[in-house]
C-alpha atoms as a PDB file:
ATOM      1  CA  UNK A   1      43.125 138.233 135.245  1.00  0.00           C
ATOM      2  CA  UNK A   2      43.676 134.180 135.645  1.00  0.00           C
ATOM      3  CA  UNK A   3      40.637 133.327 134.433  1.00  0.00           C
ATOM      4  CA  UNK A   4      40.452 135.922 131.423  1.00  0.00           C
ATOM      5  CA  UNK A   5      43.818 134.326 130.224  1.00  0.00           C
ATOM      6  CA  UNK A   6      42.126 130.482 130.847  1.00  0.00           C
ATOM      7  CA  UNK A   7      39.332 131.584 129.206  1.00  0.00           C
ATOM      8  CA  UNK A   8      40.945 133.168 125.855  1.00  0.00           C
ATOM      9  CA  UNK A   9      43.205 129.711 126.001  1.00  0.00           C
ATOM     10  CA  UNK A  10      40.627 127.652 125.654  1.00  0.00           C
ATOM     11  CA  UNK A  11      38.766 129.328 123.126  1.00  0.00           C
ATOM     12  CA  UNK A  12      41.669 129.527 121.139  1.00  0.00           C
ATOM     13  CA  UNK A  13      41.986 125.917 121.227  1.00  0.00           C
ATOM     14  CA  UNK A  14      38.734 125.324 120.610  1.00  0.00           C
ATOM     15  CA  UNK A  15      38.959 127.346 117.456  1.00  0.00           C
ATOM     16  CA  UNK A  16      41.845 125.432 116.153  1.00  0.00           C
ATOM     17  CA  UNK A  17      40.155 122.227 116.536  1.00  0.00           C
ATOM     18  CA  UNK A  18      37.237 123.717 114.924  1.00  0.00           C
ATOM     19  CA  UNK A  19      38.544 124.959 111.809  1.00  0.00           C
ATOM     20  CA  UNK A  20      41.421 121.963 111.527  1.00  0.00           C
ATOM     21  CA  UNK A  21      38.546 119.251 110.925  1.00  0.00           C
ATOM     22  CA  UNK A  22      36.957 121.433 108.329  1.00  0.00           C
ATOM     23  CA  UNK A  23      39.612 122.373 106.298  1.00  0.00           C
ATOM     24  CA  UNK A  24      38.877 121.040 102.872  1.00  0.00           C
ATOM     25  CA  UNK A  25      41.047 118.550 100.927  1.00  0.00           C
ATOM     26  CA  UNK A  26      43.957 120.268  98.631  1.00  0.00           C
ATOM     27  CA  UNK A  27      43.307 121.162  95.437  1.00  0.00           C
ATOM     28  CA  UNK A  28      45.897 118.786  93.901  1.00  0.00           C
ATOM     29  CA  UNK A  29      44.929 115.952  95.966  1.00  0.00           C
ATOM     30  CA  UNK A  30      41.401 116.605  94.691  1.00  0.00           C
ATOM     31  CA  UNK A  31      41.571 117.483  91.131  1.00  0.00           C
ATOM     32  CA  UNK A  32      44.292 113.905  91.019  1.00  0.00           C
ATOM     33  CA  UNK A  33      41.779 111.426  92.675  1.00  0.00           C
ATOM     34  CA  UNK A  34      38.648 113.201  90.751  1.00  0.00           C
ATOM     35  CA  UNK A  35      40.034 112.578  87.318  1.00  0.00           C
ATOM     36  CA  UNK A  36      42.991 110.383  87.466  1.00  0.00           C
ATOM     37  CA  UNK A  37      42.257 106.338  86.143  1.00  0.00           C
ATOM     38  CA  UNK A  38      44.474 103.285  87.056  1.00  0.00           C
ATOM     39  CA  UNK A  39      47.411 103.550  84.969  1.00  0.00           C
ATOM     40  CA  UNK A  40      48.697  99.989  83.133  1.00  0.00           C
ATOM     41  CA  UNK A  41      51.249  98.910  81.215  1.00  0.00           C
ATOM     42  CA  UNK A  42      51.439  95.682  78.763  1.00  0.00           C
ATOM     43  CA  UNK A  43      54.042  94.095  77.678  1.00  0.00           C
ATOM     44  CA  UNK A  44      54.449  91.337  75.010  1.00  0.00           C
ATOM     45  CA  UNK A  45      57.764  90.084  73.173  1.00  0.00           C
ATOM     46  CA  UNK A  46      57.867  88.478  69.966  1.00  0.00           C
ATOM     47  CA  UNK A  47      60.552  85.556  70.378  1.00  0.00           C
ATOM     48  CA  UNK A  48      61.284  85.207  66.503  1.00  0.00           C
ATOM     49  CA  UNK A  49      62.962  89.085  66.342  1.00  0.00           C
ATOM     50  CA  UNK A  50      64.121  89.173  69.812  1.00  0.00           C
ATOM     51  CA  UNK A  51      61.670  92.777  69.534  1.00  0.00           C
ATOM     52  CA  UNK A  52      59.410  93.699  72.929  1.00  0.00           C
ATOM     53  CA  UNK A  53      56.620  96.103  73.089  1.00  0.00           C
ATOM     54  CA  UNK A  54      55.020  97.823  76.129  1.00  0.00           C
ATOM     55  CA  UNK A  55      51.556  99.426  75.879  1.00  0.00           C
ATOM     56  CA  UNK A  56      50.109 101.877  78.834  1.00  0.00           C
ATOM     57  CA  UNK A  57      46.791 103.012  79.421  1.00  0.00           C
ATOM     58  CA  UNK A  58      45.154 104.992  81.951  1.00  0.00           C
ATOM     59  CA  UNK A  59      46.707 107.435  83.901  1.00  0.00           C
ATOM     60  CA  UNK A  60      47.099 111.162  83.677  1.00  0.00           C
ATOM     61  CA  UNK A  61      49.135 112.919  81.057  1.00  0.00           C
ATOM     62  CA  UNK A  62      52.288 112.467  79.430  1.00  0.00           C
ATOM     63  CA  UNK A  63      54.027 108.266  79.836  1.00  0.00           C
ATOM     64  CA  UNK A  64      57.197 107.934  80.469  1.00  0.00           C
ATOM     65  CA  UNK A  65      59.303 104.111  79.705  1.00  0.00           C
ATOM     66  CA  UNK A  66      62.285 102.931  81.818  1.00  0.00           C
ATOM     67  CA  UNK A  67      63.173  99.704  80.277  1.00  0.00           C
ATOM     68  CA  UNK A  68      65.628  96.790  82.486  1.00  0.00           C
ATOM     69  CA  UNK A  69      68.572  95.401  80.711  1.00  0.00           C
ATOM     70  CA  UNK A  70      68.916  93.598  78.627  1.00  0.00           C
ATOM     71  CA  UNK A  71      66.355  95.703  76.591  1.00  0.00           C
ATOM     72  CA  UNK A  72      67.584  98.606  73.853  1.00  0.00           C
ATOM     73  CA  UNK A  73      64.615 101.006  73.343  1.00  0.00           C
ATOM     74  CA  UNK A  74      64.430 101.991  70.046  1.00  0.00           C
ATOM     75  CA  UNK A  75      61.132 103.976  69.648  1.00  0.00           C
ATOM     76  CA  UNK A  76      58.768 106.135  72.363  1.00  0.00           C
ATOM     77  CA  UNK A  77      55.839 107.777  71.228  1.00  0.00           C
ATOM     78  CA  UNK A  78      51.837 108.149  72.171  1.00  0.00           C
ATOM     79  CA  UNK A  79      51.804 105.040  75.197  1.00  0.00           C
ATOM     80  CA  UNK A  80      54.049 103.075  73.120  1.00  0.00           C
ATOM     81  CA  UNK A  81      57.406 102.091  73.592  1.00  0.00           C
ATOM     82  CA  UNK A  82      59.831  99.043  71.809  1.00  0.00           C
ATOM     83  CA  UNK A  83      62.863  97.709  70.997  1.00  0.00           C
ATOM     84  CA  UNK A  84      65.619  94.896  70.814  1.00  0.00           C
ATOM     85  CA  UNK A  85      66.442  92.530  73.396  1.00  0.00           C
ATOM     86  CA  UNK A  86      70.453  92.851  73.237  1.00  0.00           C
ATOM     87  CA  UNK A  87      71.567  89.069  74.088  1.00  0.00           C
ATOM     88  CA  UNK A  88      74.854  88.783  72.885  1.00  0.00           C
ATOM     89  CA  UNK A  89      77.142  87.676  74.480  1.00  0.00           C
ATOM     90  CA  UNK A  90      74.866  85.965  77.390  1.00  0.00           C
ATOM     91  CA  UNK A  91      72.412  83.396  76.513  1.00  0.00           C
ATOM     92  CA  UNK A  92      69.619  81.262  78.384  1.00  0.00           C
ATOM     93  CA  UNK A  93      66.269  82.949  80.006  1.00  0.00           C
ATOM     94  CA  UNK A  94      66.781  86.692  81.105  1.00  0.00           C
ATOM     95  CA  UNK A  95      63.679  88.638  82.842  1.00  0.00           C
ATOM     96  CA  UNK A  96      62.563  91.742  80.503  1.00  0.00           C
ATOM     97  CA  UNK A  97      60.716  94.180  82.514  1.00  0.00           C
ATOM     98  CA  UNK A  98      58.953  97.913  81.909  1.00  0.00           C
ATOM     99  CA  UNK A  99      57.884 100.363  83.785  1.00  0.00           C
ATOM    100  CA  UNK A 100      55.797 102.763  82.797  1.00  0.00           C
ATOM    101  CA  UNK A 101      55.274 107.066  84.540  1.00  0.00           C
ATOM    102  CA  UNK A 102      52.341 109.045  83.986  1.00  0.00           C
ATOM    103  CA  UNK A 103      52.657 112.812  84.529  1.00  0.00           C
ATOM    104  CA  UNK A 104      51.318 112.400  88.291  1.00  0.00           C
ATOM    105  CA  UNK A 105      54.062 109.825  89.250  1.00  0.00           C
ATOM    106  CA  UNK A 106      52.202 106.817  88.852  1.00  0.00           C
ATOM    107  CA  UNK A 107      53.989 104.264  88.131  1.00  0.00           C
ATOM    108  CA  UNK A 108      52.801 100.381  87.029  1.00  0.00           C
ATOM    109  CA  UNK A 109      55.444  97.376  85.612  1.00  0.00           C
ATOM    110  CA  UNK A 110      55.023  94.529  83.792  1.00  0.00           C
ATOM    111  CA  UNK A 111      57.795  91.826  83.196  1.00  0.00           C
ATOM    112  CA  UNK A 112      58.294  88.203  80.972  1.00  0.00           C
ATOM    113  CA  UNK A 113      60.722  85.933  80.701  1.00  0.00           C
ATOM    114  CA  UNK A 114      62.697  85.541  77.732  1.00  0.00           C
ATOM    115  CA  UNK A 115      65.413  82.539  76.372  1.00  0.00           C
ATOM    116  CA  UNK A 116      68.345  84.643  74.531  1.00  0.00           C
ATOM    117  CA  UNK A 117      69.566  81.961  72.167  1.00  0.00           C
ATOM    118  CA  UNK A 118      73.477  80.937  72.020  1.00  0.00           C
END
């Protein structure tokens, strides 16, 4: 009876191991690396109008903005987001940064430097 017991032990171990390194990949984790692309943002701010814009690219699905202070978004729409850089009532060089979520929580950020004027 020992040996029957040792015997349906191991083969049940052995059939674990067995079907644990063939298990295939999940779906998600599949279908996200087979058709997802690098998601980027841009960013570029236009001194004269104290006005920043942020382009993205890449990625899966929907973007999403989150803007740092001192930045006021004022528009959102098809991978591009801008708006006003709110100075008042600091001055001298603030750091404007975006960052940018796709649909499959990827995330990429892009920041400048920028002198609010007294």
């Amino acid at each position: 009876m020992r040996y029957r017991t040792l015997g349906m032990v191991a083969g049940l171990v052995a059939a674990l191991a067995a079907t644990a390194s063939s298990a295939p990949a999940a779906p998600e984790t599949a279908r996200a690396s087979q058709f997802a692309t690098t998601l980027s943002v841009t960013m570029s701010c236009h001194i004269d109008g104290q006005t920043c814009e942020a382009t993205a690219s890449g990625g899966s699905g929907e973007y999403s903005f989150e803007w740092s202070w001192p930045f006021q978004e004022q528009y959102d729409a098809d991978g591009v987001s801008g708006g006003d850089i709110t100075c008042y009532p600091y001055w001298g060089w603030r750091t404007v940064s975006v960052t940018v979520t796709d649909s499959w929580n990827g995330t990429s950020t892009d920041s400048t430097y920028f002198f609010c004027p007294a």
